[in-house]
PDB file of N, CA and C in Angstrom:
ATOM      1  N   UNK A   1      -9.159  66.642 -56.373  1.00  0.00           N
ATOM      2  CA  UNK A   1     -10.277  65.734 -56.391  1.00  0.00           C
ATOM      3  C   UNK A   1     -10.567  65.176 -55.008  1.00  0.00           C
ATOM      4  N   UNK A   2      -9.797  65.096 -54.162  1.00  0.00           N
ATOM      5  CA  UNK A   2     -10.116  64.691 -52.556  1.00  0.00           C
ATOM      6  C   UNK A   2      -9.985  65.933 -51.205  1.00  0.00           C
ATOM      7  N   UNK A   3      -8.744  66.834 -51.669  1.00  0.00           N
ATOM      8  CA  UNK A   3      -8.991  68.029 -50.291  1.00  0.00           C
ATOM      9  C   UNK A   3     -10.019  68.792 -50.625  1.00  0.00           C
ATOM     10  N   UNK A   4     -10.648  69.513 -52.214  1.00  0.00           N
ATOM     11  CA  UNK A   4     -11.518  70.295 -51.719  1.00  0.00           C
ATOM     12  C   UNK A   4     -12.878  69.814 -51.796  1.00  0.00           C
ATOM     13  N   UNK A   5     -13.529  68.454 -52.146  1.00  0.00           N
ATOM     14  CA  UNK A   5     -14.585  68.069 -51.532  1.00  0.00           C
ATOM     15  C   UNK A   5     -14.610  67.869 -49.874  1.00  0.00           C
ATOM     16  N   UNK A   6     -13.533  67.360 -49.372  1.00  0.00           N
ATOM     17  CA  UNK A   6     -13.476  66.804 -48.218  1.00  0.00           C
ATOM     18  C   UNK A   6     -13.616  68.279 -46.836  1.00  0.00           C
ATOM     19  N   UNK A   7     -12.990  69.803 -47.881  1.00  0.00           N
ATOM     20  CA  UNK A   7     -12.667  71.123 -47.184  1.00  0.00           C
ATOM     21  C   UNK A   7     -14.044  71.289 -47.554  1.00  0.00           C
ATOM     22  N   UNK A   8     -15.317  71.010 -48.457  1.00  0.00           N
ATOM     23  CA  UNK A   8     -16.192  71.942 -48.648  1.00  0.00           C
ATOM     24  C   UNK A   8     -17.676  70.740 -47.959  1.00  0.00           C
ATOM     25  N   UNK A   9     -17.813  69.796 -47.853  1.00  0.00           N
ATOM     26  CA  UNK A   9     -18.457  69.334 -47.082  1.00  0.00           C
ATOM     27  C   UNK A   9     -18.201  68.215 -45.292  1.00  0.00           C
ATOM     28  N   UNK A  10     -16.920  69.360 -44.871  1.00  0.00           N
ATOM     29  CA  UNK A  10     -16.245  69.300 -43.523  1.00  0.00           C
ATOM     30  C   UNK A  10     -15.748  67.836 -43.295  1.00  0.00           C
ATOM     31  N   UNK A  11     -15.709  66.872 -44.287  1.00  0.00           N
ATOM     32  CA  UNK A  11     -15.207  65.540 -44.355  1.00  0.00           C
ATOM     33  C   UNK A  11     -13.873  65.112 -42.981  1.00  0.00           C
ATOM     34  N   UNK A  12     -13.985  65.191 -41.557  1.00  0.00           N
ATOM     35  CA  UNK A  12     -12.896  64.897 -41.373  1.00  0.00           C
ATOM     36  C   UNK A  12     -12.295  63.779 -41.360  1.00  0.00           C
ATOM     37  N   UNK A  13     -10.923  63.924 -41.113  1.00  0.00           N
ATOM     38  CA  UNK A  13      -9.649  63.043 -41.580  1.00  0.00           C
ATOM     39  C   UNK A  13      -9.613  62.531 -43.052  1.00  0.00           C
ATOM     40  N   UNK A  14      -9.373  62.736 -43.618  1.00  0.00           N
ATOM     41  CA  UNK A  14     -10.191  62.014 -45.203  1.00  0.00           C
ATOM     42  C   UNK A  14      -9.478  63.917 -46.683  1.00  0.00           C
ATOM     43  N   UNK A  15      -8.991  62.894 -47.503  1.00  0.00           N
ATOM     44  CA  UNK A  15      -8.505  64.164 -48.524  1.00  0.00           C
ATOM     45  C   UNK A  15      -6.875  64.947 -48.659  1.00  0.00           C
ATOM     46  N   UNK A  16      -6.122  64.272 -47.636  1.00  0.00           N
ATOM     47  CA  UNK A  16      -5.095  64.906 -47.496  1.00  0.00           C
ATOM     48  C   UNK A  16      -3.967  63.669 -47.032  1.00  0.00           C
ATOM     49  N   UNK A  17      -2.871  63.121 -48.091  1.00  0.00           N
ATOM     50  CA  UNK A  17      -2.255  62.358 -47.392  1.00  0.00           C
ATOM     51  C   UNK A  17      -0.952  62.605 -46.265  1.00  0.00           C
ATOM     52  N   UNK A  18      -1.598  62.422 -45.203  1.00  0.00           N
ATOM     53  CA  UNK A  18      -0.862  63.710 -44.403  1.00  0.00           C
ATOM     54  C   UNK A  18      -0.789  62.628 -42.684  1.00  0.00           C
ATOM     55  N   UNK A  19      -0.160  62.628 -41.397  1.00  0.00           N
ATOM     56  CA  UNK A  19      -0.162  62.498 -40.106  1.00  0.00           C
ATOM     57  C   UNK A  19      -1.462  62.429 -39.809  1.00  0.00           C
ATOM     58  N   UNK A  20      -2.222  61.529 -39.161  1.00  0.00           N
ATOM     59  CA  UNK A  20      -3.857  61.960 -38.575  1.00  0.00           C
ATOM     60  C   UNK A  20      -4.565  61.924 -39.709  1.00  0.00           C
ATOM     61  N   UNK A  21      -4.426  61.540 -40.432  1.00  0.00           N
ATOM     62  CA  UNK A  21      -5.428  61.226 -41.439  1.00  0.00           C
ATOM     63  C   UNK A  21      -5.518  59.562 -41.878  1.00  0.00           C
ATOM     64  N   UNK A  22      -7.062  59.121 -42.082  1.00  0.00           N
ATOM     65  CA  UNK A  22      -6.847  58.080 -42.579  1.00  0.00           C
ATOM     66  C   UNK A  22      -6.149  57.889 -43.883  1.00  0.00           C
ATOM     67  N   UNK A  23      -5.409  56.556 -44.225  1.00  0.00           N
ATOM     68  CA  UNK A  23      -4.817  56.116 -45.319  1.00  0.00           C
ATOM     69  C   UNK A  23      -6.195  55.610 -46.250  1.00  0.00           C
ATOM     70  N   UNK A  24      -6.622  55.866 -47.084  1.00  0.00           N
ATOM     71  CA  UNK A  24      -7.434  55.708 -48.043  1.00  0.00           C
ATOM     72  C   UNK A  24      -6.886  55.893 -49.177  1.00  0.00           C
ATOM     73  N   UNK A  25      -6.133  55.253 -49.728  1.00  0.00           N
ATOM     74  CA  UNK A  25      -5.385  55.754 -51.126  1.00  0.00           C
ATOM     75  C   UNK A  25      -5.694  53.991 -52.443  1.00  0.00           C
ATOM     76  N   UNK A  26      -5.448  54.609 -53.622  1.00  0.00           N
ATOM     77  CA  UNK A  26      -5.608  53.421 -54.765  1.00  0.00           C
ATOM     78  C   UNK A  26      -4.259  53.550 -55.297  1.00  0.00           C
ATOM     79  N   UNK A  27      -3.752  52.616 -55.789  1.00  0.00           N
ATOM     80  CA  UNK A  27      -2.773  52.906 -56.100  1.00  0.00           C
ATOM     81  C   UNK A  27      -2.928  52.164 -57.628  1.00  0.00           C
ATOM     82  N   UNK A  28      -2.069  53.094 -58.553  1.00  0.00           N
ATOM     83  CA  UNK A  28      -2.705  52.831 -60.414  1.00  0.00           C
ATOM     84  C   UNK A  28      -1.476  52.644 -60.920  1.00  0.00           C
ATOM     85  N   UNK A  29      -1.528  51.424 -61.668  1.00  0.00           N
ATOM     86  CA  UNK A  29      -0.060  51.227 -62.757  1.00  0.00           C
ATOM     87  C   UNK A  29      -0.466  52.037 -63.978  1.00  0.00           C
ATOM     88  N   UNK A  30       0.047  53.131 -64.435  1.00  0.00           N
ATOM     89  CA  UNK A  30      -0.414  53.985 -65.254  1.00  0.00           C
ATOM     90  C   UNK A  30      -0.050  53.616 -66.663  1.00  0.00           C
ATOM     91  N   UNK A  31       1.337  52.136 -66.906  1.00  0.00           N
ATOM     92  CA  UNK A  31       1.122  51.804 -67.734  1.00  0.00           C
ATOM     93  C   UNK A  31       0.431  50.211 -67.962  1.00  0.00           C
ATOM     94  N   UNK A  32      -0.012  49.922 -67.095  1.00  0.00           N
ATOM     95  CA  UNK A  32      -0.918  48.541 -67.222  1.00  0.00           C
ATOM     96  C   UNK A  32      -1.909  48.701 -68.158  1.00  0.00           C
ATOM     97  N   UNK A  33      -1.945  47.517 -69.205  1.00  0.00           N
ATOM     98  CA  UNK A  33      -3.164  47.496 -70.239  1.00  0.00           C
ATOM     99  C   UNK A  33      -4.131  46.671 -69.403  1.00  0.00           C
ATOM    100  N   UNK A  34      -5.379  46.895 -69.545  1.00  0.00           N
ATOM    101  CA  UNK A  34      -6.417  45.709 -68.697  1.00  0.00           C
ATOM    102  C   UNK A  34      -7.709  45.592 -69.647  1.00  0.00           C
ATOM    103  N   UNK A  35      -8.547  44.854 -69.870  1.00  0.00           N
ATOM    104  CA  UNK A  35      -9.371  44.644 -70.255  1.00  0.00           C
ATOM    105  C   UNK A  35     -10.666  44.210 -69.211  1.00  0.00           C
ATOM    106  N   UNK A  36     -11.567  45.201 -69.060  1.00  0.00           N
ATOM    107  CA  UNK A  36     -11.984  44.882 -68.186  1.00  0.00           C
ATOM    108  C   UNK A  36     -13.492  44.230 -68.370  1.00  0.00           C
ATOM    109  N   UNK A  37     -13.458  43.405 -67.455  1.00  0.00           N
ATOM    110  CA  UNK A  37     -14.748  42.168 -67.508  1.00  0.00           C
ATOM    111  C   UNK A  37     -15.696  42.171 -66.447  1.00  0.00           C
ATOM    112  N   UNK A  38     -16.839  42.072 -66.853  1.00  0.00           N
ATOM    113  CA  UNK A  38     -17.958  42.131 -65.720  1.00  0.00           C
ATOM    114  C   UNK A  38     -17.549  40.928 -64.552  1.00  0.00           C
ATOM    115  N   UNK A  39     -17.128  39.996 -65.248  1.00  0.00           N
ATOM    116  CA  UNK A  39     -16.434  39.133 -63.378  1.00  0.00           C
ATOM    117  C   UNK A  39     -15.644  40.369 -62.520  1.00  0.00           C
ATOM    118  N   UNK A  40     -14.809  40.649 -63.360  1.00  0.00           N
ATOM    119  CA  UNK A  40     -13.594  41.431 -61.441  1.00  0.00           C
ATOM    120  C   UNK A  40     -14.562  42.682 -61.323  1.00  0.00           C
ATOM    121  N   UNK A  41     -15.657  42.967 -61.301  1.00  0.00           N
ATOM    122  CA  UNK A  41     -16.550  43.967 -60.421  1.00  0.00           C
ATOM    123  C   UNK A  41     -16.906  43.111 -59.317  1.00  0.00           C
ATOM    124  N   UNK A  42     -16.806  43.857 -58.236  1.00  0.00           N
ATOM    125  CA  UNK A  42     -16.900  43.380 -56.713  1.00  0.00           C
ATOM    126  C   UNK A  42     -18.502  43.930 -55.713  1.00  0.00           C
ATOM    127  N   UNK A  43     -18.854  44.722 -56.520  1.00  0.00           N
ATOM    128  CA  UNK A  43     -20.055  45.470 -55.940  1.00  0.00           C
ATOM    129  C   UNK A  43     -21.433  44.407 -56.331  1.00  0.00           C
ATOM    130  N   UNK A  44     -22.325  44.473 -55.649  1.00  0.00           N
ATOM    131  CA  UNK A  44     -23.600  43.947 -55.644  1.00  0.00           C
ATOM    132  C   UNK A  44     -23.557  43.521 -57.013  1.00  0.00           C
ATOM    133  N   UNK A  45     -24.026  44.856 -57.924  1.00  0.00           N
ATOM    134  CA  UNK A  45     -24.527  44.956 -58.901  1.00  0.00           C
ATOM    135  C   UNK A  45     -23.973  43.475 -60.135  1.00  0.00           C
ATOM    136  N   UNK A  46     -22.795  43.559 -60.030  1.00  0.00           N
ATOM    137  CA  UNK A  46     -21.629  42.405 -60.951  1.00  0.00           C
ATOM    138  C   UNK A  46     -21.571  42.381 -62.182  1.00  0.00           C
ATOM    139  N   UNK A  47     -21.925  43.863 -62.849  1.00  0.00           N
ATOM    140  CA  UNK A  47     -21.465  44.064 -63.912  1.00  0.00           C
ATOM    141  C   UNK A  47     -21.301  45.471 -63.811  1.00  0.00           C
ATOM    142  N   UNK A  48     -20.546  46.024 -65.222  1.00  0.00           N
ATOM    143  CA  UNK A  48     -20.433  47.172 -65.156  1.00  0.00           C
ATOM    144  C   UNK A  48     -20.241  47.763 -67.028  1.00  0.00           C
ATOM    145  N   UNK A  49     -20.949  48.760 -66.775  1.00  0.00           N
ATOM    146  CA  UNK A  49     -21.010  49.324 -68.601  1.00  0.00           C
ATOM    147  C   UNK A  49     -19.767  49.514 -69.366  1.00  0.00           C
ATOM    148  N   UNK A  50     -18.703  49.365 -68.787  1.00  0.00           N
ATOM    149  CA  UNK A  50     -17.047  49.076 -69.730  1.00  0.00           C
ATOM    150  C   UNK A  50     -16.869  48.036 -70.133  1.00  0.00           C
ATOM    151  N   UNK A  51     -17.750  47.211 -69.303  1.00  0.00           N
ATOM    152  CA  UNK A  51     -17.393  45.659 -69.997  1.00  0.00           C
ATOM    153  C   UNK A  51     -16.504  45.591 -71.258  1.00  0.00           C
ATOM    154  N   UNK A  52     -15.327  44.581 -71.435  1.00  0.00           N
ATOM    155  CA  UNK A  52     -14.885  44.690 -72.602  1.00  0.00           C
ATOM    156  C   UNK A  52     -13.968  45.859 -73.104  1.00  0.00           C
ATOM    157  N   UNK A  53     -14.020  46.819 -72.485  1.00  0.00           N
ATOM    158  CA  UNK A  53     -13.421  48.187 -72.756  1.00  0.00           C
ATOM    159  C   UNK A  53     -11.871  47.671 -72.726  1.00  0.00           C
ATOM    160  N   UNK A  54     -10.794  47.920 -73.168  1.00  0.00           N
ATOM    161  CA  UNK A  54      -9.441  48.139 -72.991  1.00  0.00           C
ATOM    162  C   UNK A  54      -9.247  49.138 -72.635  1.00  0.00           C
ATOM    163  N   UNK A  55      -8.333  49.014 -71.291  1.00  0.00           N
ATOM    164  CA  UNK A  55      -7.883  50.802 -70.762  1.00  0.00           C
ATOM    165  C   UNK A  55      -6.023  50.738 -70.994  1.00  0.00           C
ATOM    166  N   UNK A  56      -5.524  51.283 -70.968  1.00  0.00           N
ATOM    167  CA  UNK A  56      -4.392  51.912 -69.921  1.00  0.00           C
ATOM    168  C   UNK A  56      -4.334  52.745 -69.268  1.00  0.00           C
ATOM    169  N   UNK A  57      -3.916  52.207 -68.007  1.00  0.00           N
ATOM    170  CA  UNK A  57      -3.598  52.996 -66.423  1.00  0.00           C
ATOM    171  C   UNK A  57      -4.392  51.968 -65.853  1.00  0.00           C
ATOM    172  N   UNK A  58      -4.504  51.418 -64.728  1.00  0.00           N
ATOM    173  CA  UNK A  58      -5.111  50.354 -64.198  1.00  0.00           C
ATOM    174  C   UNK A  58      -5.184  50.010 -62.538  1.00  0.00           C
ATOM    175  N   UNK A  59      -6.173  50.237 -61.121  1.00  0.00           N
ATOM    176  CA  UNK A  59      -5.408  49.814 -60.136  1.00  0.00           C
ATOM    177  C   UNK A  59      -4.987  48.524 -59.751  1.00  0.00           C
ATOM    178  N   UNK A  60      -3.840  48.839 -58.613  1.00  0.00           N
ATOM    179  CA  UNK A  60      -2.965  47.764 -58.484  1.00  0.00           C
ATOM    180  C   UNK A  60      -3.361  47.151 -57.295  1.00  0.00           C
ATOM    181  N   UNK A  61      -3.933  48.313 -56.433  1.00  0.00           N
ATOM    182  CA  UNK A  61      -4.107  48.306 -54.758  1.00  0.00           C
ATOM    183  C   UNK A  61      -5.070  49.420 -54.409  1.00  0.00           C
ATOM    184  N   UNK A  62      -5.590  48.633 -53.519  1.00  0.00           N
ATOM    185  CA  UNK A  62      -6.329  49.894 -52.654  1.00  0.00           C
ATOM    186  C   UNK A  62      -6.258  49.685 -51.137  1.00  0.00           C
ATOM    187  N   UNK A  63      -5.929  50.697 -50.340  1.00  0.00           N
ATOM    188  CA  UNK A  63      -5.901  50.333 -49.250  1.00  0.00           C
ATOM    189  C   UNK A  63      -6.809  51.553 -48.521  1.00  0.00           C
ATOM    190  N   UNK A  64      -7.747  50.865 -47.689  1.00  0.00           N
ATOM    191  CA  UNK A  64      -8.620  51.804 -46.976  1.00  0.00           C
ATOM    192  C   UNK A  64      -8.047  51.415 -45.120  1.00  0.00           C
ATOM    193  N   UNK A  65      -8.253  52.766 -44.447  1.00  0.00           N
ATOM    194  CA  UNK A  65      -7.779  53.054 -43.063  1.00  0.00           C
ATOM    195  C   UNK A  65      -6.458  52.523 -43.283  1.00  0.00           C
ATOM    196  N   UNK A  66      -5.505  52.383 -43.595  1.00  0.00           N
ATOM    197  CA  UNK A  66      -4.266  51.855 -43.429  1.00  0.00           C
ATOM    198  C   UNK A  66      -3.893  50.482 -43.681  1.00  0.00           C
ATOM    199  N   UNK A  67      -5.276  49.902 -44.448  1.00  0.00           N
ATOM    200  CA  UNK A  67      -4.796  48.286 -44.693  1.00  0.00           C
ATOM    201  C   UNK A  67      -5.349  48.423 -46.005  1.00  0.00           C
ATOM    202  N   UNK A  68      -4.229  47.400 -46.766  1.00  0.00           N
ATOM    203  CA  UNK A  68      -4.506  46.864 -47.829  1.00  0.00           C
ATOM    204  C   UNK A  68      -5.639  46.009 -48.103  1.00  0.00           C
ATOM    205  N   UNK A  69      -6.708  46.533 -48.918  1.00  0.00           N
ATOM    206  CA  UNK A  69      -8.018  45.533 -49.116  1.00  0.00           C
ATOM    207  C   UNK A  69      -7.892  44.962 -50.299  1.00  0.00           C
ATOM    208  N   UNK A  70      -7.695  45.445 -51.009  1.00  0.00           N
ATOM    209  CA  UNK A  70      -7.100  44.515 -53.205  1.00  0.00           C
ATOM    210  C   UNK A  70      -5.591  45.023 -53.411  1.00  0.00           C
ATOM    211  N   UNK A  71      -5.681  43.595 -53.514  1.00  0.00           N
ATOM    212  CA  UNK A  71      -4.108  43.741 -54.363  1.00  0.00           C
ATOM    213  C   UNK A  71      -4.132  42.997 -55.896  1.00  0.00           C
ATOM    214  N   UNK A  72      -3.808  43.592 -56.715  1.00  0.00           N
ATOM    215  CA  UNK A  72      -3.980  42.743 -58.200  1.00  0.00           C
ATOM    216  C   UNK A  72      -5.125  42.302 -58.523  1.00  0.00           C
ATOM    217  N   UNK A  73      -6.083  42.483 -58.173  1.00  0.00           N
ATOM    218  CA  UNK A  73      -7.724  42.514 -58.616  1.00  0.00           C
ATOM    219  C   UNK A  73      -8.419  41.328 -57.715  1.00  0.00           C
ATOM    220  N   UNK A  74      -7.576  41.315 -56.564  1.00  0.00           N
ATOM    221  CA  UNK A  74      -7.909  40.031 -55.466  1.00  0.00           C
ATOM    222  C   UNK A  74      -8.627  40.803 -54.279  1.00  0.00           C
ATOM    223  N   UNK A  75      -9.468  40.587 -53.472  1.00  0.00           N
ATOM    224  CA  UNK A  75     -10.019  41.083 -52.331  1.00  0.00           C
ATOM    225  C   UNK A  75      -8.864  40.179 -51.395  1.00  0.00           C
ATOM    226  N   UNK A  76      -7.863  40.921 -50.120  1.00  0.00           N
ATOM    227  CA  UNK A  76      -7.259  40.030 -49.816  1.00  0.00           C
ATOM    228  C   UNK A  76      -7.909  40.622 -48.185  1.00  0.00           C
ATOM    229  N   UNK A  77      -9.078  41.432 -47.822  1.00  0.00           N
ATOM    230  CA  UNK A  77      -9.024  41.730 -46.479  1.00  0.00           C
ATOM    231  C   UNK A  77     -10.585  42.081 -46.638  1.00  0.00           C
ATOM    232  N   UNK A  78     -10.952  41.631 -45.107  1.00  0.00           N
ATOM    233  CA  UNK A  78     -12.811  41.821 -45.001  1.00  0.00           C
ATOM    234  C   UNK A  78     -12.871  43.537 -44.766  1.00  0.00           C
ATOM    235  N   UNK A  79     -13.932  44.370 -44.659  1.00  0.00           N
ATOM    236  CA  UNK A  79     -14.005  45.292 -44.639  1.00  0.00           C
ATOM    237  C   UNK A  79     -13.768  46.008 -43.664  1.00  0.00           C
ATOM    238  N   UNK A  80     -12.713  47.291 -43.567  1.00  0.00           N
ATOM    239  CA  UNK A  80     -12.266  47.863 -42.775  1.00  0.00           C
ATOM    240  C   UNK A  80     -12.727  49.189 -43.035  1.00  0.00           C
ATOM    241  N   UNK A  81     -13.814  49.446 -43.590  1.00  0.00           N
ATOM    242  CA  UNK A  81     -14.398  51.401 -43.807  1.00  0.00           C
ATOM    243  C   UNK A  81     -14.778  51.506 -42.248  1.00  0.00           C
ATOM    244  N   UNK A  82     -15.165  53.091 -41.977  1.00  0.00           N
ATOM    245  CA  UNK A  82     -15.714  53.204 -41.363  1.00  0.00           C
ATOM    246  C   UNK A  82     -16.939  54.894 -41.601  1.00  0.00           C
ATOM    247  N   UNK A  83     -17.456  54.560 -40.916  1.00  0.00           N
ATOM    248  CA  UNK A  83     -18.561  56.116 -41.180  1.00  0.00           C
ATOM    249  C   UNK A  83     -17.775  57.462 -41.463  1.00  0.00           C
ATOM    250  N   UNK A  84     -18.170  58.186 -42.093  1.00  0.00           N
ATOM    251  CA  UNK A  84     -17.301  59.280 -42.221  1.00  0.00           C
ATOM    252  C   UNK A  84     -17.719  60.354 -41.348  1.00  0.00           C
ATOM    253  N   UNK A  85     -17.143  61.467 -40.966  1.00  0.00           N
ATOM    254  CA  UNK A  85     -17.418  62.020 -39.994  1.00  0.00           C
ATOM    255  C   UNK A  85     -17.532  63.633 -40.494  1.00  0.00           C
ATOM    256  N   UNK A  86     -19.003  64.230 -40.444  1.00  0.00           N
ATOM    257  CA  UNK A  86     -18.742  65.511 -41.014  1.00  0.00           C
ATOM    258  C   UNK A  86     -19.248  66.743 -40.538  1.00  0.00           C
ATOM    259  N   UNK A  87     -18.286  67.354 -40.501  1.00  0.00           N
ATOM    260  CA  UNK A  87     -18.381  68.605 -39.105  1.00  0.00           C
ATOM    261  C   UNK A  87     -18.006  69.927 -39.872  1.00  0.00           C
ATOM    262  N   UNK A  88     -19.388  70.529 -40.212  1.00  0.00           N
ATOM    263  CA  UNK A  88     -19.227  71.865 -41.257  1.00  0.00           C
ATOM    264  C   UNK A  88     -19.271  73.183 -39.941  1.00  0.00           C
TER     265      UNK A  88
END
């Protein structure tokens, strides 16, 4: 789901957790129950069509370029993306 999009539209650094690559990874408690609520959506929009849904598997963390941005459904860091770079 990340090397061969990243191999088929020349995505570099990005798809491979590997030396020289950015850290972009989520990290999922696969047995966490969550119920999820239009508050912890973080995007513009501030809702989302699961509303209410019960899952198991759940993330814990996400860390983009090498820093932790959510931990436990908290934003704990301002935004660290950067442009992606793509060289077919």
């Amino acid at each position: 789901m990340c090397e061969n999009p990243c191999r088929i539209f020349g995505i570099q650094n990005k798809g491979y957790i590997k030396e020289e690559y950015d850290a972009d990874l989520t990290i999922v408690d696969m047995n966490k129950e969550q119920v999820i609520k239009n508050e912890m959506i973080a995007s513009k929009c501030g809702w989302t069509p699961f509303n209410n849904y019960k899952v198991k598997g759940f993330p814990i963390a996400t860390i983009i370029n090498g820093s932790f941005v959510m931990e436990n459904g908290k934003i704990v860091s301002n935004q660290v993306g950067k442009p992606l770079d793509f060289r077919l």
